[in-house]
PDB file of N, CA and C in Angstrom:
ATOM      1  N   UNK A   1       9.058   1.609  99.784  1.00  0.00           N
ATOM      2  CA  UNK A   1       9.765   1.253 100.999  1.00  0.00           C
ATOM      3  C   UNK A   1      10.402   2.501 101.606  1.00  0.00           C
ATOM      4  N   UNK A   2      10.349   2.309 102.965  1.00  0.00           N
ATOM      5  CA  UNK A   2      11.215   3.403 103.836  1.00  0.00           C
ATOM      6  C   UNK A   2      12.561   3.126 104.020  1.00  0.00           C
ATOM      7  N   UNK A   3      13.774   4.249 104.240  1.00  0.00           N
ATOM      8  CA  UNK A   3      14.780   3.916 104.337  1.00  0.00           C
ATOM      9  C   UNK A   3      15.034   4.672 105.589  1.00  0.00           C
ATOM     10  N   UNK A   4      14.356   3.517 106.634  1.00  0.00           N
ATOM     11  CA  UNK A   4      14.244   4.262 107.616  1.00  0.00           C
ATOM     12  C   UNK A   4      16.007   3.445 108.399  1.00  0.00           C
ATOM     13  N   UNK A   5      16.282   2.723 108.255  1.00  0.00           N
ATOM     14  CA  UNK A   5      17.512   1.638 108.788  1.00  0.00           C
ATOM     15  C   UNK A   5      17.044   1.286 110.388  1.00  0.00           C
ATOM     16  N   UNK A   6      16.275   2.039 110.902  1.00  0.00           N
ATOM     17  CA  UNK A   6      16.150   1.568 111.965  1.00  0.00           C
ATOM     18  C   UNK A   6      15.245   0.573 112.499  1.00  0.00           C
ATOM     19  N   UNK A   7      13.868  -0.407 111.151  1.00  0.00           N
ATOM     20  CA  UNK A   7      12.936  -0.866 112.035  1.00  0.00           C
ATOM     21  C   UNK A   7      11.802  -0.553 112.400  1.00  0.00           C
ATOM     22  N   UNK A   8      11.572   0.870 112.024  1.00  0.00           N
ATOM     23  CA  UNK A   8      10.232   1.666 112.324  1.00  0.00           C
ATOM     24  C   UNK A   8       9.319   1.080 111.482  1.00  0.00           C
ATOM     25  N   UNK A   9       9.383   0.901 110.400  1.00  0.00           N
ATOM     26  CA  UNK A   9       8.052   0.961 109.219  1.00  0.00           C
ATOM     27  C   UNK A   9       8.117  -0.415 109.424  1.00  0.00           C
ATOM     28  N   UNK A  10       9.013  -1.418 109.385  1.00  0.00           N
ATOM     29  CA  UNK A  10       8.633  -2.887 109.255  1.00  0.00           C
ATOM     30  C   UNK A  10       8.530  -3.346 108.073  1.00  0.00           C
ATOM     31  N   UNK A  11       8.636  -2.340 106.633  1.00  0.00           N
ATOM     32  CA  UNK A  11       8.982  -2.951 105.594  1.00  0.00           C
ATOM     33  C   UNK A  11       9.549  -4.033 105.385  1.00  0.00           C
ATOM     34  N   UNK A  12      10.771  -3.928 105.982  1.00  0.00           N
ATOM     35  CA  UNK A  12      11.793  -5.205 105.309  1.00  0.00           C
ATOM     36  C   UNK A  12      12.027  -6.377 106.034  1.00  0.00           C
ATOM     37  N   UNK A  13      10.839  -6.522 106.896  1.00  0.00           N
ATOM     38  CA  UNK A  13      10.584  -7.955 107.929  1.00  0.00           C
ATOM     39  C   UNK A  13      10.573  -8.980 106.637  1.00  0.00           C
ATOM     40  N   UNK A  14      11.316  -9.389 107.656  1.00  0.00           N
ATOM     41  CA  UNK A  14      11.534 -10.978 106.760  1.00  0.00           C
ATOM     42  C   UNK A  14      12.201 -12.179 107.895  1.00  0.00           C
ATOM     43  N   UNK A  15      12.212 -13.265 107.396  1.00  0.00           N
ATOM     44  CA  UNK A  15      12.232 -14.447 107.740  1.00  0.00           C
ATOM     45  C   UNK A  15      13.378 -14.951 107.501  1.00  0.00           C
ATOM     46  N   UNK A  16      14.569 -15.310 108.451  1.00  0.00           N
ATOM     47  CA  UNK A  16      16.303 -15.644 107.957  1.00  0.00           C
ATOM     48  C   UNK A  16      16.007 -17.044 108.743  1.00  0.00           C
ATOM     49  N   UNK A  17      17.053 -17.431 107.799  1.00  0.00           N
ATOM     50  CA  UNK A  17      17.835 -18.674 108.598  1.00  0.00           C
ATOM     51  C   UNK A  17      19.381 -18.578 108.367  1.00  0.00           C
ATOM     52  N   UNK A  18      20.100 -19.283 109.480  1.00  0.00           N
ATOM     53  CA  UNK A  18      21.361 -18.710 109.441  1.00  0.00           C
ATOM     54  C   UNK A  18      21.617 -17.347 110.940  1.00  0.00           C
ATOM     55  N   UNK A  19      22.936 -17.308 111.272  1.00  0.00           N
ATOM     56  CA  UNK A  19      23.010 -16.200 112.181  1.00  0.00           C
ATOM     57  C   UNK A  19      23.528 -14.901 111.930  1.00  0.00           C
ATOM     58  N   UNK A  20      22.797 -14.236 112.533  1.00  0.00           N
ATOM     59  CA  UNK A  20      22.270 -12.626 112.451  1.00  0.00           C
ATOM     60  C   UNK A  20      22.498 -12.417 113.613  1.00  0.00           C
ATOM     61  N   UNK A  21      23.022 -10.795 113.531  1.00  0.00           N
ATOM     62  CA  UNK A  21      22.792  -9.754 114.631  1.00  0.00           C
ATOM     63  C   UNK A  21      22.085  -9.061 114.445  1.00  0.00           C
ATOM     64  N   UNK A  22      21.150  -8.363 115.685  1.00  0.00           N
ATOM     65  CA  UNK A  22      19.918  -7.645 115.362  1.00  0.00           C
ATOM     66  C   UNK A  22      20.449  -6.468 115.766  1.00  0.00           C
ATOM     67  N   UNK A  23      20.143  -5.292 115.193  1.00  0.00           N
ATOM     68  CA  UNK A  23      20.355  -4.087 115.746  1.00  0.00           C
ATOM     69  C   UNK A  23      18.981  -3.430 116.331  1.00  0.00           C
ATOM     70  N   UNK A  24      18.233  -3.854 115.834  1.00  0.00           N
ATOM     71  CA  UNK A  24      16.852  -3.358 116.228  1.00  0.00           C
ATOM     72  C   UNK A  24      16.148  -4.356 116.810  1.00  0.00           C
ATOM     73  N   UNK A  25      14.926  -3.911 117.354  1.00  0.00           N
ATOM     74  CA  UNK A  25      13.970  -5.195 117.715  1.00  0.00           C
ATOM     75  C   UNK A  25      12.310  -4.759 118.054  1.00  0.00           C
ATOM     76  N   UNK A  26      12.668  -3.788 117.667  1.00  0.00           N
ATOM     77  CA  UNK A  26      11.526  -2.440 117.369  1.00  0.00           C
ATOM     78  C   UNK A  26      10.217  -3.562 116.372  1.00  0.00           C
ATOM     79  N   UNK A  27       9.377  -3.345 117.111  1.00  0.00           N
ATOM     80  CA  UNK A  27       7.932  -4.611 116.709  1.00  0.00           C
ATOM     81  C   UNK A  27       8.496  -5.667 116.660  1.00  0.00           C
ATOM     82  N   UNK A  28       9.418  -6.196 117.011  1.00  0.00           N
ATOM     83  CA  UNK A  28       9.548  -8.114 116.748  1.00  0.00           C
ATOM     84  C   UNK A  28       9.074  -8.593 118.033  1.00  0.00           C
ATOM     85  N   UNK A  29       8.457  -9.355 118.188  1.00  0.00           N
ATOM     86  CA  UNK A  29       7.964 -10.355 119.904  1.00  0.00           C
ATOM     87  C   UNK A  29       8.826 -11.240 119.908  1.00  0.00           C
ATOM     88  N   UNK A  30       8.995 -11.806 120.946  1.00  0.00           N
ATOM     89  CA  UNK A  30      10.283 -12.552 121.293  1.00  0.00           C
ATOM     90  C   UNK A  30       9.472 -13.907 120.804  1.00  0.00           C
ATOM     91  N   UNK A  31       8.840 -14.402 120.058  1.00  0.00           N
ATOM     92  CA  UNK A  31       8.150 -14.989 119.430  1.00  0.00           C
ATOM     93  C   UNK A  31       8.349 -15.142 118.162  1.00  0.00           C
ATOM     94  N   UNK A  32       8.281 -13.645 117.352  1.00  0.00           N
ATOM     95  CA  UNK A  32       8.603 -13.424 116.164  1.00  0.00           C
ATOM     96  C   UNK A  32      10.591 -13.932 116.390  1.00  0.00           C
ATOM     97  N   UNK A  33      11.004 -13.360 117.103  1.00  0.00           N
ATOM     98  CA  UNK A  33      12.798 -13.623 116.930  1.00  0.00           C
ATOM     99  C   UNK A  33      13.073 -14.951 117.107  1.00  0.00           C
ATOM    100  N   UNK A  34      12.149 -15.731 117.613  1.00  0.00           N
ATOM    101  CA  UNK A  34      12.237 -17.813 117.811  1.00  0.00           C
ATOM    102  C   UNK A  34      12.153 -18.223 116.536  1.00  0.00           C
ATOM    103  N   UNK A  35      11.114 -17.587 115.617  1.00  0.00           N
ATOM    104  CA  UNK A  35      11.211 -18.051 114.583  1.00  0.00           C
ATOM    105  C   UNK A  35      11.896 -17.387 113.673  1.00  0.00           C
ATOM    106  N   UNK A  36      13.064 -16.939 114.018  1.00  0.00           N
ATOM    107  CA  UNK A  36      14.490 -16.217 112.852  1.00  0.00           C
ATOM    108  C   UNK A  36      13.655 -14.986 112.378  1.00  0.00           C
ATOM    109  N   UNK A  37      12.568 -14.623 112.664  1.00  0.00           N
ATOM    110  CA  UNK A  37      12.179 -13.036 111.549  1.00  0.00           C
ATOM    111  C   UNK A  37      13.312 -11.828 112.387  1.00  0.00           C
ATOM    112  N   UNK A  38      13.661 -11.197 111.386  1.00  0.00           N
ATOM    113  CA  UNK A  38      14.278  -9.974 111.559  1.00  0.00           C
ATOM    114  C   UNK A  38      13.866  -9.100 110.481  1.00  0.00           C
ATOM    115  N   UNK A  39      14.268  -7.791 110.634  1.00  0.00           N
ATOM    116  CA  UNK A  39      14.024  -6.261 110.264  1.00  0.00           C
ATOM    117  C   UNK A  39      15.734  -6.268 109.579  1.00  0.00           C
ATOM    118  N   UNK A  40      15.457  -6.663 108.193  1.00  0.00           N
ATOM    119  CA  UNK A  40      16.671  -6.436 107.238  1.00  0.00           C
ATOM    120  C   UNK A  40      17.095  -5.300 107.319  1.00  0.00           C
ATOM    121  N   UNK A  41      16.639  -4.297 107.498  1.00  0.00           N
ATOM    122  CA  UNK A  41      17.679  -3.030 107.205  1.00  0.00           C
ATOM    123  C   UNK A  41      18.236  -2.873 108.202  1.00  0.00           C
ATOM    124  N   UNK A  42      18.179  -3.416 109.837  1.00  0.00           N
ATOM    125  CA  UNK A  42      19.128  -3.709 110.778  1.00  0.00           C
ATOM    126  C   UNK A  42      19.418  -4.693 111.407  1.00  0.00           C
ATOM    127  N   UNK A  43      19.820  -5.421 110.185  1.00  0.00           N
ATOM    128  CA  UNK A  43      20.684  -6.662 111.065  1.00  0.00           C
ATOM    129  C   UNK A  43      21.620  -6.772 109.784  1.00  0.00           C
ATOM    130  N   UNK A  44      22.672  -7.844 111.087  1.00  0.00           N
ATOM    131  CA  UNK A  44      23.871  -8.307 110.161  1.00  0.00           C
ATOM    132  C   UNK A  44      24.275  -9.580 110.122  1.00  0.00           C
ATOM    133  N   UNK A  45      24.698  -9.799 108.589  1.00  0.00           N
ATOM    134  CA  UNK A  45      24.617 -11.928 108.761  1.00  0.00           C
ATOM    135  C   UNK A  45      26.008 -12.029 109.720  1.00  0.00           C
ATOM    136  N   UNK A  46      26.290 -13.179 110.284  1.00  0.00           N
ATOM    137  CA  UNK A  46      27.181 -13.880 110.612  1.00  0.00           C
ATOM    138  C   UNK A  46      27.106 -15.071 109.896  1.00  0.00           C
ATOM    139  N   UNK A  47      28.105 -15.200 108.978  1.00  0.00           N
ATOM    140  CA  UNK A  47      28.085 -16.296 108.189  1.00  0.00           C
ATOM    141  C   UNK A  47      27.085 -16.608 106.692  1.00  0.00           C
ATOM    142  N   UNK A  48      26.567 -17.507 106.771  1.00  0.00           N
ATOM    143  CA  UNK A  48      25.523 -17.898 105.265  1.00  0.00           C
ATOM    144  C   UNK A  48      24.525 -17.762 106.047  1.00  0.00           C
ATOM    145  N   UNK A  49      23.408 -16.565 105.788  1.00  0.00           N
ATOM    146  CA  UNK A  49      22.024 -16.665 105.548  1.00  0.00           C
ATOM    147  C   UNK A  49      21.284 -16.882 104.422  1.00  0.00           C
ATOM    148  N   UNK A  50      20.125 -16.484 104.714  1.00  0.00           N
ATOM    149  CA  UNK A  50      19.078 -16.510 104.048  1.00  0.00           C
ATOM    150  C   UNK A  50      17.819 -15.830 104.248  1.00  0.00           C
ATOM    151  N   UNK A  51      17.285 -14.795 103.687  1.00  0.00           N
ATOM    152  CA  UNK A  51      16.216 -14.213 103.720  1.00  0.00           C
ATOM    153  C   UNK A  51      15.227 -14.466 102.804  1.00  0.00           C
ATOM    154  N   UNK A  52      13.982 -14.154 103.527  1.00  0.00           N
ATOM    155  CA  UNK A  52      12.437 -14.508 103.311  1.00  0.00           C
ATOM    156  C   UNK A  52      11.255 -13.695 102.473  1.00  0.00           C
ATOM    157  N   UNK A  53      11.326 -13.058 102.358  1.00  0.00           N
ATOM    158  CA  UNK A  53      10.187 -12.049 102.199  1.00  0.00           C
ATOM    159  C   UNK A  53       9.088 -12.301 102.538  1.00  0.00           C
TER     160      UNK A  53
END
């Protein structure tokens, strides 16, 4: 894995439920963000999530 924090490599795409802030959005389609995927190394929970791999 890259420790890139920003989103570039797409490693750490994953699938949340629960609310998140995205800091990035670097490859997600506003498609991919309907269905909760975010780029773990920039985002932040608000509250109880849950991530996907």
């Amino acid at each position: 894995m890259a420790a890139s924090r920003a989103g570039v490599c797409g490693a750490c795409r994953c699938t949340t439920t629960g609310e998140i802030q995205r800091q990035s959005l670097v490859n997600l389609t506003p498609q991919d963000i309907e269905r909760g995927v975010a780029l773990a190394c920039s985002c932040t929970a608000r509250g109880d999530v849950s991530f996907d791999y």
